[in-house]
PDB file of N, CA and C in Angstrom:
ATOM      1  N   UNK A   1       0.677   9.345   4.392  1.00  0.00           N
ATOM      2  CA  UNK A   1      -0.142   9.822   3.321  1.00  0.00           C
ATOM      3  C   UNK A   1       0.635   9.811   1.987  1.00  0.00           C
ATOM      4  N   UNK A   2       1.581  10.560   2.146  1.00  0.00           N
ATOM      5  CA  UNK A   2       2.428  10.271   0.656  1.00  0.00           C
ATOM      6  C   UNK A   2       2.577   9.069  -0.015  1.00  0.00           C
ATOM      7  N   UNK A   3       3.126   8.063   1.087  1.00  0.00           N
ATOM      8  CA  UNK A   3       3.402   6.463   0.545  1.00  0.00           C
ATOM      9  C   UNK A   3       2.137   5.778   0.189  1.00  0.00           C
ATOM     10  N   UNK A   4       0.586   6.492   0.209  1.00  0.00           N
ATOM     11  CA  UNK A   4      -0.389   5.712  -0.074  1.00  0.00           C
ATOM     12  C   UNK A   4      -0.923   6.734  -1.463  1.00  0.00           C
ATOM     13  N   UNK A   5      -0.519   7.906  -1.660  1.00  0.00           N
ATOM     14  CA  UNK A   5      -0.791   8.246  -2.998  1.00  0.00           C
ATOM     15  C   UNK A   5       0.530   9.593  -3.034  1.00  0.00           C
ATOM     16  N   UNK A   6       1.850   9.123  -3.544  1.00  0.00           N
ATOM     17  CA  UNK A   6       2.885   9.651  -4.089  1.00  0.00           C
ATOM     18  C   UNK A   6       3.038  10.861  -5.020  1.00  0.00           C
ATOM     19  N   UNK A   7       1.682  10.686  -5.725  1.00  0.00           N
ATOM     20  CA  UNK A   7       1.965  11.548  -6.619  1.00  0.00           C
ATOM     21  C   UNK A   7       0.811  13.146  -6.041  1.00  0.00           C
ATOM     22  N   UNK A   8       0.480  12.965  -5.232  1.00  0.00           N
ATOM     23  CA  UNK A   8      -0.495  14.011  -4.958  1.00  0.00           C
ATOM     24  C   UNK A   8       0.808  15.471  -4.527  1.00  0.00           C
ATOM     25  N   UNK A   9       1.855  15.348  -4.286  1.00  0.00           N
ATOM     26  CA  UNK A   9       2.945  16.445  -4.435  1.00  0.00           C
ATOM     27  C   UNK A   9       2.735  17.530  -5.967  1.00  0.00           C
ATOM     28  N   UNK A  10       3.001  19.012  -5.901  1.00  0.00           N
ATOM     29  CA  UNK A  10       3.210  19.905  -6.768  1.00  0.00           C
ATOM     30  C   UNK A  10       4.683  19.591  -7.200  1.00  0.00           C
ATOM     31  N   UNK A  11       4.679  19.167  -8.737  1.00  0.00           N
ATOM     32  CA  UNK A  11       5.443  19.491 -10.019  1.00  0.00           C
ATOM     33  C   UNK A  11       6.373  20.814  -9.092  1.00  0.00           C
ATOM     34  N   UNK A  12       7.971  20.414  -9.552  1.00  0.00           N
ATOM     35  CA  UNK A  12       8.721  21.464  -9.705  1.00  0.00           C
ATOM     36  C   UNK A  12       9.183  22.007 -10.770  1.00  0.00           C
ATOM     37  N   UNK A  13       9.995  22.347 -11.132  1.00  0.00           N
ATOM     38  CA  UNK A  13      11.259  23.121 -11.901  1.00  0.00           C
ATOM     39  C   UNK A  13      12.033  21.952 -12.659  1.00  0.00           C
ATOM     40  N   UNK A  14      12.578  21.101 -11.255  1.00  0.00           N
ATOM     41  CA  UNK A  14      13.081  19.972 -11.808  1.00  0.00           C
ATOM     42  C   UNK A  14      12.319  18.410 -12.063  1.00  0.00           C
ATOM     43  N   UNK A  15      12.765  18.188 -13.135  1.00  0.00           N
ATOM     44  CA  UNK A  15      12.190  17.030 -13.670  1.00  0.00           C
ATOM     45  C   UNK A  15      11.979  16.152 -12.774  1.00  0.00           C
ATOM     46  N   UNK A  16      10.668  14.960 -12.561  1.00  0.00           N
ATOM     47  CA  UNK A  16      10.301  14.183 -11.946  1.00  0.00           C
ATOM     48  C   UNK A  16      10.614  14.631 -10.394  1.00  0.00           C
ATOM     49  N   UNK A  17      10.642  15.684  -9.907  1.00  0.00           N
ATOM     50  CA  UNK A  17      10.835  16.350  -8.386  1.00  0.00           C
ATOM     51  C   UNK A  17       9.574  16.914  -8.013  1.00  0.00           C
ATOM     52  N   UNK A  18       8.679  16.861  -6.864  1.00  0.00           N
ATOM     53  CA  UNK A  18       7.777  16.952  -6.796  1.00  0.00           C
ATOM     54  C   UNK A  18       7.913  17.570  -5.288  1.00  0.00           C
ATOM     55  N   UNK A  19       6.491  18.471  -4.608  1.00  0.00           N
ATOM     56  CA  UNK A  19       6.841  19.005  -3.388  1.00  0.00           C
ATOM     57  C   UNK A  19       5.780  19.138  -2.864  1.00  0.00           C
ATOM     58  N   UNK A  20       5.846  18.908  -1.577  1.00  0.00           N
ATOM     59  CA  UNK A  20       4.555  19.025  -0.557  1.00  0.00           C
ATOM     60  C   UNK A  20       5.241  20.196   0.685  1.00  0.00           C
ATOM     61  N   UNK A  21       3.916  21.174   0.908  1.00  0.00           N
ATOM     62  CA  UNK A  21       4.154  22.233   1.685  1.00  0.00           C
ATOM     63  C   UNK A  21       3.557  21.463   2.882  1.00  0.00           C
ATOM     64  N   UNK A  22       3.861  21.387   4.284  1.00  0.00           N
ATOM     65  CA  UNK A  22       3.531  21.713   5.633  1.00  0.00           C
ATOM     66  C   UNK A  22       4.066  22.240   6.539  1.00  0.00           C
ATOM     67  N   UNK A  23       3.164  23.258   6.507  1.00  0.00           N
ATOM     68  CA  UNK A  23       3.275  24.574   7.738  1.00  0.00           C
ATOM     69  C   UNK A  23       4.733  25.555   6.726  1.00  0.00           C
ATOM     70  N   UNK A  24       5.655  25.532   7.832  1.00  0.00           N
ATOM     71  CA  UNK A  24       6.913  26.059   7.542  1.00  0.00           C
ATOM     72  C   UNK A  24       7.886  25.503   6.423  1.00  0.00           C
ATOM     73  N   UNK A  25       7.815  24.238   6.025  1.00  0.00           N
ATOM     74  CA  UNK A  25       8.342  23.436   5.276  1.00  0.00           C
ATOM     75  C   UNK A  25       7.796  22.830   3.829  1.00  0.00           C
ATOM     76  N   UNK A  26       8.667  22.822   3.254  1.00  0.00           N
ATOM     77  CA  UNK A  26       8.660  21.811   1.877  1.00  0.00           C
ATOM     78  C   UNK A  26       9.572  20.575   2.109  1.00  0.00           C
ATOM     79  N   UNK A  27       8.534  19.330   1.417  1.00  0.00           N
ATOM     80  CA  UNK A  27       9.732  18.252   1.397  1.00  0.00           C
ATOM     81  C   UNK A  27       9.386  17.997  -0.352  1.00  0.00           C
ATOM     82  N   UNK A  28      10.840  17.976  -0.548  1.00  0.00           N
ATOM     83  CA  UNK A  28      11.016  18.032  -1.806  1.00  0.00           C
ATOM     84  C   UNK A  28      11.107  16.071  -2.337  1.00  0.00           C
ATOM     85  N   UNK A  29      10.674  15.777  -3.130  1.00  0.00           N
ATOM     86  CA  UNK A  29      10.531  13.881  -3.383  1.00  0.00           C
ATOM     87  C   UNK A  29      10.237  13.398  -4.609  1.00  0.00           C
ATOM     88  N   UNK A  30      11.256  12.410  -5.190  1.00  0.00           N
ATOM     89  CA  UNK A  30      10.714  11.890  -6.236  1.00  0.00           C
ATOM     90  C   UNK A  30      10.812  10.333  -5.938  1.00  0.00           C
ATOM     91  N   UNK A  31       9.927   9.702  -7.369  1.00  0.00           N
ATOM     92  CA  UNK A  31       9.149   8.172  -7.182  1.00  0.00           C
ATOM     93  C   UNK A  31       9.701   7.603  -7.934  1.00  0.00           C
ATOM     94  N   UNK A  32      10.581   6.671  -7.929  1.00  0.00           N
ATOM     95  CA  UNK A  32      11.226   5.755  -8.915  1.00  0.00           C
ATOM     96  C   UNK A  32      10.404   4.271  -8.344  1.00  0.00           C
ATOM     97  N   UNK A  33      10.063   3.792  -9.238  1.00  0.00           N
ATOM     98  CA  UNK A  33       9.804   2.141  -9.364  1.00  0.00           C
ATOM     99  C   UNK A  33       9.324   1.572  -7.886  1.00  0.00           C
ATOM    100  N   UNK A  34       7.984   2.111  -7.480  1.00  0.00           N
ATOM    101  CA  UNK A  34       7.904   1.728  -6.036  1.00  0.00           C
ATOM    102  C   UNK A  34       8.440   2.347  -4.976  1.00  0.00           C
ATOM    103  N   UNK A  35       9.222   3.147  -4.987  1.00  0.00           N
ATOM    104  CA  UNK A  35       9.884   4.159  -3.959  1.00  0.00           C
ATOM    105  C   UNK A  35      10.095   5.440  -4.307  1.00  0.00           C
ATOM    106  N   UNK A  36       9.651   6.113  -2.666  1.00  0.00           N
ATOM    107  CA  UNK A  36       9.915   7.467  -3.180  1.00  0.00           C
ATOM    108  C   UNK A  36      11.220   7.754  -2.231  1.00  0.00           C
ATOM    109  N   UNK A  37      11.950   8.708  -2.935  1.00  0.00           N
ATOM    110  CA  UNK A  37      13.597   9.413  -2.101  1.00  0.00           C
ATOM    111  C   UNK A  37      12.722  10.481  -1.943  1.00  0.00           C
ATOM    112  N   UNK A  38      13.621  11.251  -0.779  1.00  0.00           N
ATOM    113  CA  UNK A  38      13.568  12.286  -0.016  1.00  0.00           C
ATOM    114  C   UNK A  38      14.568  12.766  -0.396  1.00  0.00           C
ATOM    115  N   UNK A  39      14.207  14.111  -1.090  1.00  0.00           N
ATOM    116  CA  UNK A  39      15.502  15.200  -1.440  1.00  0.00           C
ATOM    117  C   UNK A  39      15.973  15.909  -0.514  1.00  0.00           C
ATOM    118  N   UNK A  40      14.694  16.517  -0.385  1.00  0.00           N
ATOM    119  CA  UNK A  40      15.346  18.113   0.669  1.00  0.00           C
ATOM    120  C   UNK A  40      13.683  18.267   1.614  1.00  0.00           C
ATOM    121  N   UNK A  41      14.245  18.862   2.753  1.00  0.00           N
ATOM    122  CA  UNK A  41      13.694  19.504   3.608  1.00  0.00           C
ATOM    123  C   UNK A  41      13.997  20.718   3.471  1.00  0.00           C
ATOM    124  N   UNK A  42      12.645  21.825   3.123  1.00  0.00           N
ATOM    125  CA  UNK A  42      13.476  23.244   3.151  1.00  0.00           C
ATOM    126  C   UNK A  42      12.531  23.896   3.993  1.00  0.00           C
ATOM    127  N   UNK A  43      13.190  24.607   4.929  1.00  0.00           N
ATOM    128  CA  UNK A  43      12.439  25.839   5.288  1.00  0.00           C
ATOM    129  C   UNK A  43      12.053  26.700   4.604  1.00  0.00           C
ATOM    130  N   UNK A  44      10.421  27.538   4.422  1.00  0.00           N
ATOM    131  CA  UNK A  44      10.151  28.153   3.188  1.00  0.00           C
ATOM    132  C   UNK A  44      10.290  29.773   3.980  1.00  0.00           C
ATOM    133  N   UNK A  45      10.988  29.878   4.989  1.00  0.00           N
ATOM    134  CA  UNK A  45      11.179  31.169   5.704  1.00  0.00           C
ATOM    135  C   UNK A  45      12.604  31.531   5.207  1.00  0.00           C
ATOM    136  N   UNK A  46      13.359  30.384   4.632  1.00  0.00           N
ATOM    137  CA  UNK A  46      15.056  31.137   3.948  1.00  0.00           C
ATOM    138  C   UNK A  46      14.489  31.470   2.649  1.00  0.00           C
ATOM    139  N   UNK A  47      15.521  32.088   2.222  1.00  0.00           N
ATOM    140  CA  UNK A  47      16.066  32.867   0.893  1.00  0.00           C
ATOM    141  C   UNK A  47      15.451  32.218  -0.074  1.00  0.00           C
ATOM    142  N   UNK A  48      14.190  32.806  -0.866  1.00  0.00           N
ATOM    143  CA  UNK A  48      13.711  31.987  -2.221  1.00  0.00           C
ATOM    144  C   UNK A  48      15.032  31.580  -3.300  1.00  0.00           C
ATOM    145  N   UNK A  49      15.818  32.371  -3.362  1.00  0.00           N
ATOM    146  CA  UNK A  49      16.791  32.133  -4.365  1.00  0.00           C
ATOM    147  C   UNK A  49      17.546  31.487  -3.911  1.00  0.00           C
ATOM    148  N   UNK A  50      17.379  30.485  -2.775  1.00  0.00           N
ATOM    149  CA  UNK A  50      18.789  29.294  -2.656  1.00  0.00           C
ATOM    150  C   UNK A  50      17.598  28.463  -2.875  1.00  0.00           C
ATOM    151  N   UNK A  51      16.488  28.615  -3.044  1.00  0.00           N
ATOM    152  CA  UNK A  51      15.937  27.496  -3.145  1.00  0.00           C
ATOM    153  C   UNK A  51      15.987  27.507  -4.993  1.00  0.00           C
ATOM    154  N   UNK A  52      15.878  28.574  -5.278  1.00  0.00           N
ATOM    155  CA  UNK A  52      15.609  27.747  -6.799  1.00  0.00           C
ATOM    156  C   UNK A  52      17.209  27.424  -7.302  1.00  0.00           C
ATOM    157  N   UNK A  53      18.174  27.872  -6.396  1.00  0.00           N
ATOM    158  CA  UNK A  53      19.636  27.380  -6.682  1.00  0.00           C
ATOM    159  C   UNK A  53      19.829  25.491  -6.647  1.00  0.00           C
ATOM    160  N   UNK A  54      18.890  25.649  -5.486  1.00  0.00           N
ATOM    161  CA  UNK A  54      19.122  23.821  -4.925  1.00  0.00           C
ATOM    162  C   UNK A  54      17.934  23.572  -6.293  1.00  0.00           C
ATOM    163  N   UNK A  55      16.956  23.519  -6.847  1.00  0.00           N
ATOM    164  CA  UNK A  55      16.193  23.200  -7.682  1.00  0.00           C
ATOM    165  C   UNK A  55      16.730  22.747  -8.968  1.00  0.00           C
ATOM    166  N   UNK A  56      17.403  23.816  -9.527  1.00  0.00           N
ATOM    167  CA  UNK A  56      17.677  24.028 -10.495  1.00  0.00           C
ATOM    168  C   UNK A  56      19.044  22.905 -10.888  1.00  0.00           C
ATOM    169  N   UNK A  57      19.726  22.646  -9.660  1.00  0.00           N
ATOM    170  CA  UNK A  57      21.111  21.415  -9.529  1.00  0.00           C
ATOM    171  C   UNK A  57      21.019  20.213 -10.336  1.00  0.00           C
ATOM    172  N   UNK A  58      21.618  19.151 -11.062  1.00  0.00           N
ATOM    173  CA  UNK A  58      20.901  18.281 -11.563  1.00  0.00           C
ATOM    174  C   UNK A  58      21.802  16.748 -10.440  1.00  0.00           C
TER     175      UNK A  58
END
């Protein structure tokens, strides 16, 4: 689903970083030129504040 419309992910914090929730998880992803990278896998059951630590990283 992602690779057929990329951009349907929620806007983060960080620039061009984008995030899709399922279930327990976020996968965090951005789209350069035909491809998308895979940032992070986060469990949304840890610590909100390591997540906006990893967010906020450049």
């Amino acid at each position: 689903m992602l690779k057929e419309f990329p951009e349907m992910g929620k806007p983060t914090v960080k620039k061009n970083v984008k995030a899709i929730i399922l279930e327990h998880y976020c996968i965090f992803y951005k789209v350069k030129i035909n491809k998308i990278f895979i940032l992070a896998f986060w469990d949304t059951r840890q610590n909100p504040k390591l997540l906006l630590q990893f967010l906020k990283q450049d």
